[in-house]
C-alpha atoms as a PDB file:
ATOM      1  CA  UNK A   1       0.483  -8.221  11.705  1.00  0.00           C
ATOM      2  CA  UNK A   2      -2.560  -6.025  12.592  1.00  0.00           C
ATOM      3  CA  UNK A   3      -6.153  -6.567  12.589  1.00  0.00           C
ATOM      4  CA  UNK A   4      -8.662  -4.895  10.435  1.00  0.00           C
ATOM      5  CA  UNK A   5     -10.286  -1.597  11.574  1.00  0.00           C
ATOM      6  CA  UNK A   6     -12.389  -1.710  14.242  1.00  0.00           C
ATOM      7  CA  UNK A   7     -15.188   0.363  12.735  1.00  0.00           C
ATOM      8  CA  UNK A   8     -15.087  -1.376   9.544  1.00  0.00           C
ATOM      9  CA  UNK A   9     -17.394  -3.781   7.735  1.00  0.00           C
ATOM     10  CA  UNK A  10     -20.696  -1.422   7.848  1.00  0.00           C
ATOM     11  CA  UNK A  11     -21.030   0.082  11.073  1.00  0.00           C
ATOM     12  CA  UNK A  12     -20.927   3.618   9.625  1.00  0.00           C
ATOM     13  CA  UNK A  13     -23.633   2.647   7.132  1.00  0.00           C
ATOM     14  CA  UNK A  14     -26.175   1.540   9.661  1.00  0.00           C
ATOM     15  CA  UNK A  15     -26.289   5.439  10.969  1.00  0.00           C
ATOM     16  CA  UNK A  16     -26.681   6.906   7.973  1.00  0.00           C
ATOM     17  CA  UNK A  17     -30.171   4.480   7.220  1.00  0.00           C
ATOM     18  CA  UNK A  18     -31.622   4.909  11.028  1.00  0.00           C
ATOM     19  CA  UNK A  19     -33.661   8.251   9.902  1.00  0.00           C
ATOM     20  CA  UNK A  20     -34.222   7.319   6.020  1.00  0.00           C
ATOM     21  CA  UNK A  21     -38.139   6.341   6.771  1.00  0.00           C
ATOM     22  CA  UNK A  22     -38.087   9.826   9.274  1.00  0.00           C
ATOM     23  CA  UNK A  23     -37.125  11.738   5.959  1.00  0.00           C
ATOM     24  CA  UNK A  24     -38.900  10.035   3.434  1.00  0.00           C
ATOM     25  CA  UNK A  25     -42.185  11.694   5.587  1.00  0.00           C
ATOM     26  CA  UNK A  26     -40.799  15.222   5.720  1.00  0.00           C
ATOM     27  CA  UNK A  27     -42.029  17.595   2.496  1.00  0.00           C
ATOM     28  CA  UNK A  28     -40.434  17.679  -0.098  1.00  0.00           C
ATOM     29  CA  UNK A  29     -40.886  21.516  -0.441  1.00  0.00           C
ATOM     30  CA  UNK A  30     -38.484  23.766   0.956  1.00  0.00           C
ATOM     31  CA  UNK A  31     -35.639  26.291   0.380  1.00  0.00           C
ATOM     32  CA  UNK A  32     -32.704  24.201  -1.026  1.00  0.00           C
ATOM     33  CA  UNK A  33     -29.595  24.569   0.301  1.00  0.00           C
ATOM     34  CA  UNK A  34     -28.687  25.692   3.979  1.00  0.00           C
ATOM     35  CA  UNK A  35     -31.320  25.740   6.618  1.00  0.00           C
ATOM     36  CA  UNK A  36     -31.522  25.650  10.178  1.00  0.00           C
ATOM     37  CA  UNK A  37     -30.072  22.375  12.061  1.00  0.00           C
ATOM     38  CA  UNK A  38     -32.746  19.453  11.388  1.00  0.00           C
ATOM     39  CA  UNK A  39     -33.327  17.340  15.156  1.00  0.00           C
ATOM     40  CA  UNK A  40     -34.757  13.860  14.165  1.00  0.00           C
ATOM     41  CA  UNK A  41     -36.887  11.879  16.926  1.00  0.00           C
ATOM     42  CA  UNK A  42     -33.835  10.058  17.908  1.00  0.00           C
ATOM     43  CA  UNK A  43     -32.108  12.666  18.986  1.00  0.00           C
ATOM     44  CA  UNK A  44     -29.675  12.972  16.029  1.00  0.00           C
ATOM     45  CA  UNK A  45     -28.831  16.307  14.806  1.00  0.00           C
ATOM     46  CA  UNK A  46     -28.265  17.393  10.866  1.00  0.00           C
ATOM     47  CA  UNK A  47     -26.666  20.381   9.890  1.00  0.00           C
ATOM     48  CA  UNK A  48     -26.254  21.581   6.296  1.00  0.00           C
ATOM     49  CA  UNK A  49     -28.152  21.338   2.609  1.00  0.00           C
ATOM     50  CA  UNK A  50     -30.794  19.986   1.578  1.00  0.00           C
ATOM     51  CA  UNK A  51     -32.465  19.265  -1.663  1.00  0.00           C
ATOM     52  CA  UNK A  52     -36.304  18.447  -0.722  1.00  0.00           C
ATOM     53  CA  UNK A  53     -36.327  16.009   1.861  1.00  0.00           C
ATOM     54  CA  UNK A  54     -32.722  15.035   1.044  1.00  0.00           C
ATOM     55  CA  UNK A  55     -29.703  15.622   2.840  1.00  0.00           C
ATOM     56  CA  UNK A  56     -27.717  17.023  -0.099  1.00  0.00           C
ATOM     57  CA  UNK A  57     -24.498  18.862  -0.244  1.00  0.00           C
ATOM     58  CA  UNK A  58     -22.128  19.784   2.462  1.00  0.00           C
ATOM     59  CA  UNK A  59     -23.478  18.670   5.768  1.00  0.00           C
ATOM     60  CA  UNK A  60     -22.763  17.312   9.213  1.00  0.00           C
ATOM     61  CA  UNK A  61     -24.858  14.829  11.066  1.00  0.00           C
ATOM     62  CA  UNK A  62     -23.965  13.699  14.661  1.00  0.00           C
ATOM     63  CA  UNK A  63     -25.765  11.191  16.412  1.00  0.00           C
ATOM     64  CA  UNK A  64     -26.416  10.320  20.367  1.00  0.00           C
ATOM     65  CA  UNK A  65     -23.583   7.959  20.653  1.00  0.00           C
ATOM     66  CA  UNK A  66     -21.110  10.645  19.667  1.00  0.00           C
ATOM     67  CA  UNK A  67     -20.671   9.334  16.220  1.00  0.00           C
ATOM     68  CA  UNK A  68     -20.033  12.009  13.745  1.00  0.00           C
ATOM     69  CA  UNK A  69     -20.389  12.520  10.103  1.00  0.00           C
ATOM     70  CA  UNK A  70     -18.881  16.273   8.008  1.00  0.00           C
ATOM     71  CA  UNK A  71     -19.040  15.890   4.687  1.00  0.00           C
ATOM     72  CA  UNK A  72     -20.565  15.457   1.229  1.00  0.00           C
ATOM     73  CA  UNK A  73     -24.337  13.785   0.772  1.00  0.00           C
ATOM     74  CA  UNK A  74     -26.001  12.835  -2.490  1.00  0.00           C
ATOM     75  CA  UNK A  75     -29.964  12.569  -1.972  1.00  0.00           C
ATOM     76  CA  UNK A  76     -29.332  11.158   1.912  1.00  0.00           C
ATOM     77  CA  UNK A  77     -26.306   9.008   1.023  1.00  0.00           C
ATOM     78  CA  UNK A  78     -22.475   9.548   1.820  1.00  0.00           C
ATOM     79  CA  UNK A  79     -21.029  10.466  -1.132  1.00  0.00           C
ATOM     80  CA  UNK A  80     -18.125  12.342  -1.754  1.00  0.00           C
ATOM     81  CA  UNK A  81     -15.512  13.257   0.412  1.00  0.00           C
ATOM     82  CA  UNK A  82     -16.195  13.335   4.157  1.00  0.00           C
ATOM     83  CA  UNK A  83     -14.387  12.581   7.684  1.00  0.00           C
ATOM     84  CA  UNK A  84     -16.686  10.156  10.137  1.00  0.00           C
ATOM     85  CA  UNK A  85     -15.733   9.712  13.613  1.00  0.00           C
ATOM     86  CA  UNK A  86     -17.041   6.255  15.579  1.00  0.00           C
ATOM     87  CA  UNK A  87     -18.574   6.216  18.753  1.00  0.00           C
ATOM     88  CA  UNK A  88     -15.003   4.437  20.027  1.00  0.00           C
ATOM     89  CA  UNK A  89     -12.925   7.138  18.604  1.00  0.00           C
ATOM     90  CA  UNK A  90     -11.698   5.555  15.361  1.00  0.00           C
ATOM     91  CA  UNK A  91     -11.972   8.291  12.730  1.00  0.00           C
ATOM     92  CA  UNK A  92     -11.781   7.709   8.614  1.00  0.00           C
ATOM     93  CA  UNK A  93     -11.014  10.795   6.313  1.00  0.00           C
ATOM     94  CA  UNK A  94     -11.757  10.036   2.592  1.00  0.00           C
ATOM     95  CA  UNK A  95     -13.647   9.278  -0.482  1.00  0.00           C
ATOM     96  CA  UNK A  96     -17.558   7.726   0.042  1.00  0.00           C
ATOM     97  CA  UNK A  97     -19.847   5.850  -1.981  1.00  0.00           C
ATOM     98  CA  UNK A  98     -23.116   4.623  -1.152  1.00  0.00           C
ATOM     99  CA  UNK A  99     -22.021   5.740   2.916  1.00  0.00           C
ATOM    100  CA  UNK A 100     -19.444   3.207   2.748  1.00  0.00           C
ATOM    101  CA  UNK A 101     -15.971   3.995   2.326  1.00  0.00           C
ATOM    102  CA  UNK A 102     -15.030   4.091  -1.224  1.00  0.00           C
ATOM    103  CA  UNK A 103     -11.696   5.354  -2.523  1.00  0.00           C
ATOM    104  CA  UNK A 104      -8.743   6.619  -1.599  1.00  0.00           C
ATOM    105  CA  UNK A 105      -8.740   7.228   2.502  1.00  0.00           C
ATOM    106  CA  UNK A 106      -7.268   7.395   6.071  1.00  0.00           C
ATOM    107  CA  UNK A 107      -7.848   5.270   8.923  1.00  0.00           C
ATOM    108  CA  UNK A 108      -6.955   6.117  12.379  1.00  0.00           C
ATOM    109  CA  UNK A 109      -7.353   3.450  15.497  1.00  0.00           C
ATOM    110  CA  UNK A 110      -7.810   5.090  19.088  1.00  0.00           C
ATOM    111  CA  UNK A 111      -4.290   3.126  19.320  1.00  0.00           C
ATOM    112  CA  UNK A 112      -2.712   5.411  16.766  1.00  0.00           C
ATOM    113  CA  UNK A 113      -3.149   2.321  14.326  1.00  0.00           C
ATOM    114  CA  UNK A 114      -2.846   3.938  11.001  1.00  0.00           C
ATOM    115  CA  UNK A 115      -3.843   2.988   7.602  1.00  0.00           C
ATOM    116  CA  UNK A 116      -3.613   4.703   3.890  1.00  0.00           C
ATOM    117  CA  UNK A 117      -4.405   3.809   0.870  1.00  0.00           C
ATOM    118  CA  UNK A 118      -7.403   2.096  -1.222  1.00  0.00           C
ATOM    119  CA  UNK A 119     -10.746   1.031  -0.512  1.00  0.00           C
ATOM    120  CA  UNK A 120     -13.417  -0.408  -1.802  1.00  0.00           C
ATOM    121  CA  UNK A 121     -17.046  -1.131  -0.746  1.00  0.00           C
ATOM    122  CA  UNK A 122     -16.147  -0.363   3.262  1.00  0.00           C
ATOM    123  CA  UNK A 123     -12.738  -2.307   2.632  1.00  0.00           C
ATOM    124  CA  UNK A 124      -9.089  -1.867   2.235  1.00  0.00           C
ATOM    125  CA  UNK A 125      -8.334  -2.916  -1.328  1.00  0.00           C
ATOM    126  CA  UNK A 126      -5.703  -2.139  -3.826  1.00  0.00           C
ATOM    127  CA  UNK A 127      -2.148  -0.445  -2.341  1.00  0.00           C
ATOM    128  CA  UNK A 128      -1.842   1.056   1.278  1.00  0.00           C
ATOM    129  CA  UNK A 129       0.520   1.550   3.957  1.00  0.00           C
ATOM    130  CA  UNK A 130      -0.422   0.813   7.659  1.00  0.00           C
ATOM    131  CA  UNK A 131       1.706   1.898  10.749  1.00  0.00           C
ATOM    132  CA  UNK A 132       1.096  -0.070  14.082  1.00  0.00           C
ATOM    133  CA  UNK A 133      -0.035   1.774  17.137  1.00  0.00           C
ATOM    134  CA  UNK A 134      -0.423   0.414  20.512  1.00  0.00           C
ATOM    135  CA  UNK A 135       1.126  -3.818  21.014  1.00  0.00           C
ATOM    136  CA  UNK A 136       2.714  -2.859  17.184  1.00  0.00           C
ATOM    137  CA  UNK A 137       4.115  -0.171  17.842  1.00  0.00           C
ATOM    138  CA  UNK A 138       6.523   1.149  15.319  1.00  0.00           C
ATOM    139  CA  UNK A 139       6.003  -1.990  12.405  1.00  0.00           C
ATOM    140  CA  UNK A 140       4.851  -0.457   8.990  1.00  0.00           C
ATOM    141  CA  UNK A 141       3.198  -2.215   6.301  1.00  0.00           C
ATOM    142  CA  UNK A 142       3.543  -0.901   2.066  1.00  0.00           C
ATOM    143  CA  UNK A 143       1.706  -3.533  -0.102  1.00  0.00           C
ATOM    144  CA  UNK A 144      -1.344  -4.950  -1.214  1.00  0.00           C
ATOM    145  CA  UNK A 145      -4.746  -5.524  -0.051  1.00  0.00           C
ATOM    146  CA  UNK A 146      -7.748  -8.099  -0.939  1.00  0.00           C
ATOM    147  CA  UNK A 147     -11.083  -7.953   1.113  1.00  0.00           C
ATOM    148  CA  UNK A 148      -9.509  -5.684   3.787  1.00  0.00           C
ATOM    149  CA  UNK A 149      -6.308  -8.130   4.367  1.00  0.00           C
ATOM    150  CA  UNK A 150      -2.884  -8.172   3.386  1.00  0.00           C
ATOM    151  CA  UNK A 151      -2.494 -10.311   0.185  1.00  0.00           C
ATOM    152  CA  UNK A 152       0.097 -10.416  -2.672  1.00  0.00           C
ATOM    153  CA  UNK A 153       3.000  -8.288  -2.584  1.00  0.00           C
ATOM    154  CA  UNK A 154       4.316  -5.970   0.117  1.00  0.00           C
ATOM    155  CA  UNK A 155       6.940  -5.183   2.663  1.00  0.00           C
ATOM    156  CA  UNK A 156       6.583  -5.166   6.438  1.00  0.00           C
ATOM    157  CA  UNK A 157       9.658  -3.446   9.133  1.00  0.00           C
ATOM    158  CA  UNK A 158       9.566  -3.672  11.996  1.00  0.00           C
ATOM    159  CA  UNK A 159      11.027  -1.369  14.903  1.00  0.00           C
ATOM    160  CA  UNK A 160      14.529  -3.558  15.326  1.00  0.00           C
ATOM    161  CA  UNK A 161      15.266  -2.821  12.172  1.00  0.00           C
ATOM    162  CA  UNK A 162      14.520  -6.178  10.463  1.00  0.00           C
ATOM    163  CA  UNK A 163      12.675  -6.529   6.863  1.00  0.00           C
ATOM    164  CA  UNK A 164      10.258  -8.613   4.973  1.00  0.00           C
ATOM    165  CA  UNK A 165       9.590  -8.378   1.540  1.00  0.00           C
ATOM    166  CA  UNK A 166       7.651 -10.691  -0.611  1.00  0.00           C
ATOM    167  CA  UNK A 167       4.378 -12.228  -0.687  1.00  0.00           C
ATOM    168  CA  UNK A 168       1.334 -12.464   1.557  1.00  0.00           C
ATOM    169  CA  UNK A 169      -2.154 -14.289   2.124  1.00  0.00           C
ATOM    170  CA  UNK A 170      -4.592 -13.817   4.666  1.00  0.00           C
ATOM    171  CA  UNK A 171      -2.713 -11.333   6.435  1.00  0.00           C
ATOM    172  CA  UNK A 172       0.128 -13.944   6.843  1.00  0.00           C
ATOM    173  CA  UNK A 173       3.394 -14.279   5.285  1.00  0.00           C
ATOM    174  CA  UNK A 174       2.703 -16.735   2.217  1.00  0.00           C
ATOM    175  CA  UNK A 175       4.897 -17.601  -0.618  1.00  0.00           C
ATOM    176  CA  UNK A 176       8.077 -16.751  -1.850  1.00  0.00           C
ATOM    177  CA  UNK A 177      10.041 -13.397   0.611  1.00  0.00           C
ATOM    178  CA  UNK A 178      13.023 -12.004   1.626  1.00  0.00           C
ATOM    179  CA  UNK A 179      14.420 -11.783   5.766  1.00  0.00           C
ATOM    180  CA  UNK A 180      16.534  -9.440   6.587  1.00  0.00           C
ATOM    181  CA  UNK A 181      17.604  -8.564  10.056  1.00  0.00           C
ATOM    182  CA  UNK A 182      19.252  -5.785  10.590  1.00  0.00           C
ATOM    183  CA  UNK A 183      20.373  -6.298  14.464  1.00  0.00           C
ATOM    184  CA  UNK A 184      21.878  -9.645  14.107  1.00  0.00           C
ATOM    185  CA  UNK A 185      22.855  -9.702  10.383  1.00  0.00           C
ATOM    186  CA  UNK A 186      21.331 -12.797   9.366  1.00  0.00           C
ATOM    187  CA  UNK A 187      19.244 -13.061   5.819  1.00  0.00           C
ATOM    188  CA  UNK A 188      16.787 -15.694   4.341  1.00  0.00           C
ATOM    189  CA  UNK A 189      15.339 -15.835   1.157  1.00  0.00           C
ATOM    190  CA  UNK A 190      12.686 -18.511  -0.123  1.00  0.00           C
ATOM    191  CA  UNK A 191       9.404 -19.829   0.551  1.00  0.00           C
ATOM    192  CA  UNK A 192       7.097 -19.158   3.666  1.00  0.00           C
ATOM    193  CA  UNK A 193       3.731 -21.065   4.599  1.00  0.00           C
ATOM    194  CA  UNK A 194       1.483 -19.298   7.660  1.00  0.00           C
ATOM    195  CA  UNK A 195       4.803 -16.777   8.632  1.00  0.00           C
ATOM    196  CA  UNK A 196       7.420 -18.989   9.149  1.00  0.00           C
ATOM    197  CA  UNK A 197       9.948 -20.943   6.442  1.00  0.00           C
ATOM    198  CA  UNK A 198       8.387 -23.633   4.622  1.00  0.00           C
ATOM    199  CA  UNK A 199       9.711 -25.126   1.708  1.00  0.00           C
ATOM    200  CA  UNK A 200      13.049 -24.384   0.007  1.00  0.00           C
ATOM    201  CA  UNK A 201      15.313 -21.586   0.737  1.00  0.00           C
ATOM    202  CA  UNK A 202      19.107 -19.856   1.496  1.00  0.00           C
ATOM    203  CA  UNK A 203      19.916 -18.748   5.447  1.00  0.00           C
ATOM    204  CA  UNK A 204      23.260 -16.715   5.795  1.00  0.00           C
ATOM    205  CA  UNK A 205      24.859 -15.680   9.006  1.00  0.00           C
ATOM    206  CA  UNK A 206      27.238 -12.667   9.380  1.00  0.00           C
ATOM    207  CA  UNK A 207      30.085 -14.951  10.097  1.00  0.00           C
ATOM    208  CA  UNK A 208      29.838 -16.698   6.911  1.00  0.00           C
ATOM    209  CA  UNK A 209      28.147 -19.630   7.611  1.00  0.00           C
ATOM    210  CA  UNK A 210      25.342 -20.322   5.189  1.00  0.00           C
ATOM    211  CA  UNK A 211      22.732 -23.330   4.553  1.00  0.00           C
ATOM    212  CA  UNK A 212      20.801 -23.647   1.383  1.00  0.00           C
ATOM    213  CA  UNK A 213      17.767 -26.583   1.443  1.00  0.00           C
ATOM    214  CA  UNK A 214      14.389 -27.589   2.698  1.00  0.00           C
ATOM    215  CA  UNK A 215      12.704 -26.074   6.109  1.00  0.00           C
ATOM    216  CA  UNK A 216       9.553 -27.092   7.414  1.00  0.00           C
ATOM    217  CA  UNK A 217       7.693 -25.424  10.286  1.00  0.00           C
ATOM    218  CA  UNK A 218      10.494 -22.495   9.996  1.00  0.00           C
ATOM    219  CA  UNK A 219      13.469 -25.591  10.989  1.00  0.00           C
ATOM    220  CA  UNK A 220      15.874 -27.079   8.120  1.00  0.00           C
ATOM    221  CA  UNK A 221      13.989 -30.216   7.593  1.00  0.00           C
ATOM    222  CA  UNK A 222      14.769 -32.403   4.775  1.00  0.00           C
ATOM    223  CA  UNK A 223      17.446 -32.403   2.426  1.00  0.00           C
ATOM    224  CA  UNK A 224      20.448 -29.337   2.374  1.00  0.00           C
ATOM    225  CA  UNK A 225      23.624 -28.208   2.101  1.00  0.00           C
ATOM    226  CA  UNK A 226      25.920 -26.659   5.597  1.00  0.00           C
ATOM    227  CA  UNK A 227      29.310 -24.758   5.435  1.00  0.00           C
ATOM    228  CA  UNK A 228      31.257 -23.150   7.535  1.00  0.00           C
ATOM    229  CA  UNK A 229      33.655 -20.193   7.163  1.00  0.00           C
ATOM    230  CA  UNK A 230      36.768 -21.908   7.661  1.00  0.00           C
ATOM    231  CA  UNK A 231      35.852 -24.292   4.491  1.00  0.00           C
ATOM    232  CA  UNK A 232      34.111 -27.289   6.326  1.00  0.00           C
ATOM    233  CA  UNK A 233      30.781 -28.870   4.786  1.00  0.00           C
ATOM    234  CA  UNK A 234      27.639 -30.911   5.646  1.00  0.00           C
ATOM    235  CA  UNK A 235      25.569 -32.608   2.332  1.00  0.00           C
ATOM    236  CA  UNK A 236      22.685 -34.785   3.936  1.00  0.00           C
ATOM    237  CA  UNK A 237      19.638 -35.127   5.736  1.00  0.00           C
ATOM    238  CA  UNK A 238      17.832 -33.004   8.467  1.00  0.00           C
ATOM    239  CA  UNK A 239      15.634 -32.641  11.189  1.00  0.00           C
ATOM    240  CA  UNK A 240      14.255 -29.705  13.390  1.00  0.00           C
ATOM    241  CA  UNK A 241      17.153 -28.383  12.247  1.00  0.00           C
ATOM    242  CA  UNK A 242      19.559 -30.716  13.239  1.00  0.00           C
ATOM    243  CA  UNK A 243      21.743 -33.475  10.952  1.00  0.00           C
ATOM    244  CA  UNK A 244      19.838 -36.731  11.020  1.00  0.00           C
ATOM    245  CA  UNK A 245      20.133 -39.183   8.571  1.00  0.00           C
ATOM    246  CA  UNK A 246      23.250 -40.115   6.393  1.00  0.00           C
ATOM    247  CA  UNK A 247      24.796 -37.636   5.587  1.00  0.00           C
ATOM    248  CA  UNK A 248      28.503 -36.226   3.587  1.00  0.00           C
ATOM    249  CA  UNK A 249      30.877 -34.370   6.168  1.00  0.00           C
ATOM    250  CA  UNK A 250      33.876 -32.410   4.453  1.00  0.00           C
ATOM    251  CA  UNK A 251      36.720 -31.561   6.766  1.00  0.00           C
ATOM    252  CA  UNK A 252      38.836 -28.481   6.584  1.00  0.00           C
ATOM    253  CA  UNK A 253      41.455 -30.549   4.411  1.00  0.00           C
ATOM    254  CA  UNK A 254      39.332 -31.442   1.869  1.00  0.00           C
ATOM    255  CA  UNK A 255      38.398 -34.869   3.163  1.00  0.00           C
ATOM    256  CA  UNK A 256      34.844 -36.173   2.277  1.00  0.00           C
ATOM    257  CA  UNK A 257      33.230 -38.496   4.849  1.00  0.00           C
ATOM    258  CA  UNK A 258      29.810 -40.300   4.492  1.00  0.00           C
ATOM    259  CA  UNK A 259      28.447 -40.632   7.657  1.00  0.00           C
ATOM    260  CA  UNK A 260      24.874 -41.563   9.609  1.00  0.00           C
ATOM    261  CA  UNK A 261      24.020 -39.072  12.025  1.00  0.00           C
ATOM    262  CA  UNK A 262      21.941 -38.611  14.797  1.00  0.00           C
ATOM    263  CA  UNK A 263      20.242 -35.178  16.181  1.00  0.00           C
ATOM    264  CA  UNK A 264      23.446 -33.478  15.019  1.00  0.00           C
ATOM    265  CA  UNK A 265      26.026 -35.544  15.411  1.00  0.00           C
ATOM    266  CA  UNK A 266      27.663 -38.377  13.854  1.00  0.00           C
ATOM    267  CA  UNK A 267      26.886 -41.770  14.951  1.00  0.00           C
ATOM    268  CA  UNK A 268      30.784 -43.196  14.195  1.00  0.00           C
ATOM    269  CA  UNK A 269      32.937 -40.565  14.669  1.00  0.00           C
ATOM    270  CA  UNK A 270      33.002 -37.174  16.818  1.00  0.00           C
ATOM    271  CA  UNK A 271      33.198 -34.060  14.453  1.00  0.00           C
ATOM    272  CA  UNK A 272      32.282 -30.377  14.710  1.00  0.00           C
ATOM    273  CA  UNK A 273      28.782 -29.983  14.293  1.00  0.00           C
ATOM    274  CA  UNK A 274      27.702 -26.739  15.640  1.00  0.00           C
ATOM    275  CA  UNK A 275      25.712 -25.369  12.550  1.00  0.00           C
ATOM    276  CA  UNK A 276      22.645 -24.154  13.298  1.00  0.00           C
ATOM    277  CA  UNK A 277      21.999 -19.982  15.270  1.00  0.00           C
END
């Protein structure tokens, strides 16, 4: 659904290490705790405590690019709770570790892309929720996370009011889920390869129709089952959604035919055979 956040994957990191051989020079004598605002040769500015030549407590730190740290140091690192700003406007608000984000934490896009929940080692990991900004306006995210992408369990809306719940890889829909849309009605339940329906699974319309069997490339493609409200039936064969291949037709009186069929329609006889959306 959305990508990963922009000012991810170390940037943050490399700011806190461009004065490290700067302050490994200074003396390590002095008052510590506050002192006055610290200007390092390229042009960034530190404000806060110290502990020798460490920045070490509460402090801020902003940079020439605009780039902004307030927060909590351990002897020069990021550690602790602290809110970083990126020089595109992306801010995170959270738990460090080692200056990389580490914890539990917000994530907020200059789209108004938000994320919440778990990280680890400068990724999203564990459970969070992410609400779409921008293109994605309006879709929200609750589930898991592996290496900064959606994977295993979770459930995504969207702003129409339709509903997935089930599994994930790779920031795809994967596995075995749930469909619901709420605007037209319709449901699907089964299995999903690469977001669409792959393998076997149960489509019901709002008018009672229903088909239960295989789908391939999100068409009913294989072998299932068709009926109709008004009692009628289709046991066979199909491709790209359509009947192809023989195929047992049950009429509204209870008559069974076994018929070949052809892109939806028998090959001997002229039946109904309006049964896919």
């Amino acid at each position: 659904m959305l990508p990963s956040p922009a000012g991810t994957a170390g940037d943050e990191q490399c700011h806190f290490e461009f004065e490290l051989d700067e302050l490994a020079a200074l003396p390590q004598e002095g008052t510590d705790g506050e002192r006055p605002p610290h200007t390092f040769r390229s042009g960034s500015i530190y404000t806060g405590q110290w502990r020798g030549n460490n920045r070490h407590g509460f402090g801020q730190q902003t940079w020439p690019d605009d780039t902004r740290y307030d927060g909590e140091w351990i002897a020069n690192s990021a550690e602790g709770r602290g809110r970083f700003r990126f020089a595109d406007g992306d801010i995170y608000i959270g738990q460090w570790r080692r200056n990389g984000f580490d914890g539990l934490g917000t994530y907020y896009t200059n789209d108004e892309t938000t994320f919440y929940g778990q990280w680890v080692e400068d990724q999203r990991q564990g459970f969070g929720v992410e609400i779409g900004g921008g293109v994605q306006l309006g879709v929200r995210y609750s589930g898991c996370f592996v290496g900064g992408q959606k994977e295993g369990s979770g459930i995504c809306s969207w702003p129409d009011g339709s509903e997935y719940s089930g599994e994930w890889r790779l920031n795809r829909i994967n596995g075995s889920g749930s469909y619901d849309s709420l605007k037209g009605g319709q449901q699907f339940k089964g299995q999903w390869y690469d977001s669409q329906k792959h393998g076997s699974g149960r489509y019901d319309w709002t008018d009672g129709r229903a088909y239960s069997g295989q789908y391939m490339n999100d068409q009913a493609n294989g072998f299932g089952f068709f009926k109709w409200p008004d009692g009628r039936k289709y046991e066979g064969y199909w491709i790209n959604g359509k009947q192809h291949g023989s195929g047992q037709y049950v009429s509204i009186d209870g008559r069974g035919r076994l018929l070949e069929w052809r892109e939806g329609r028998p090959v001997q006889e002229e039946v109904p055979s309006s049964m896919t959306k």
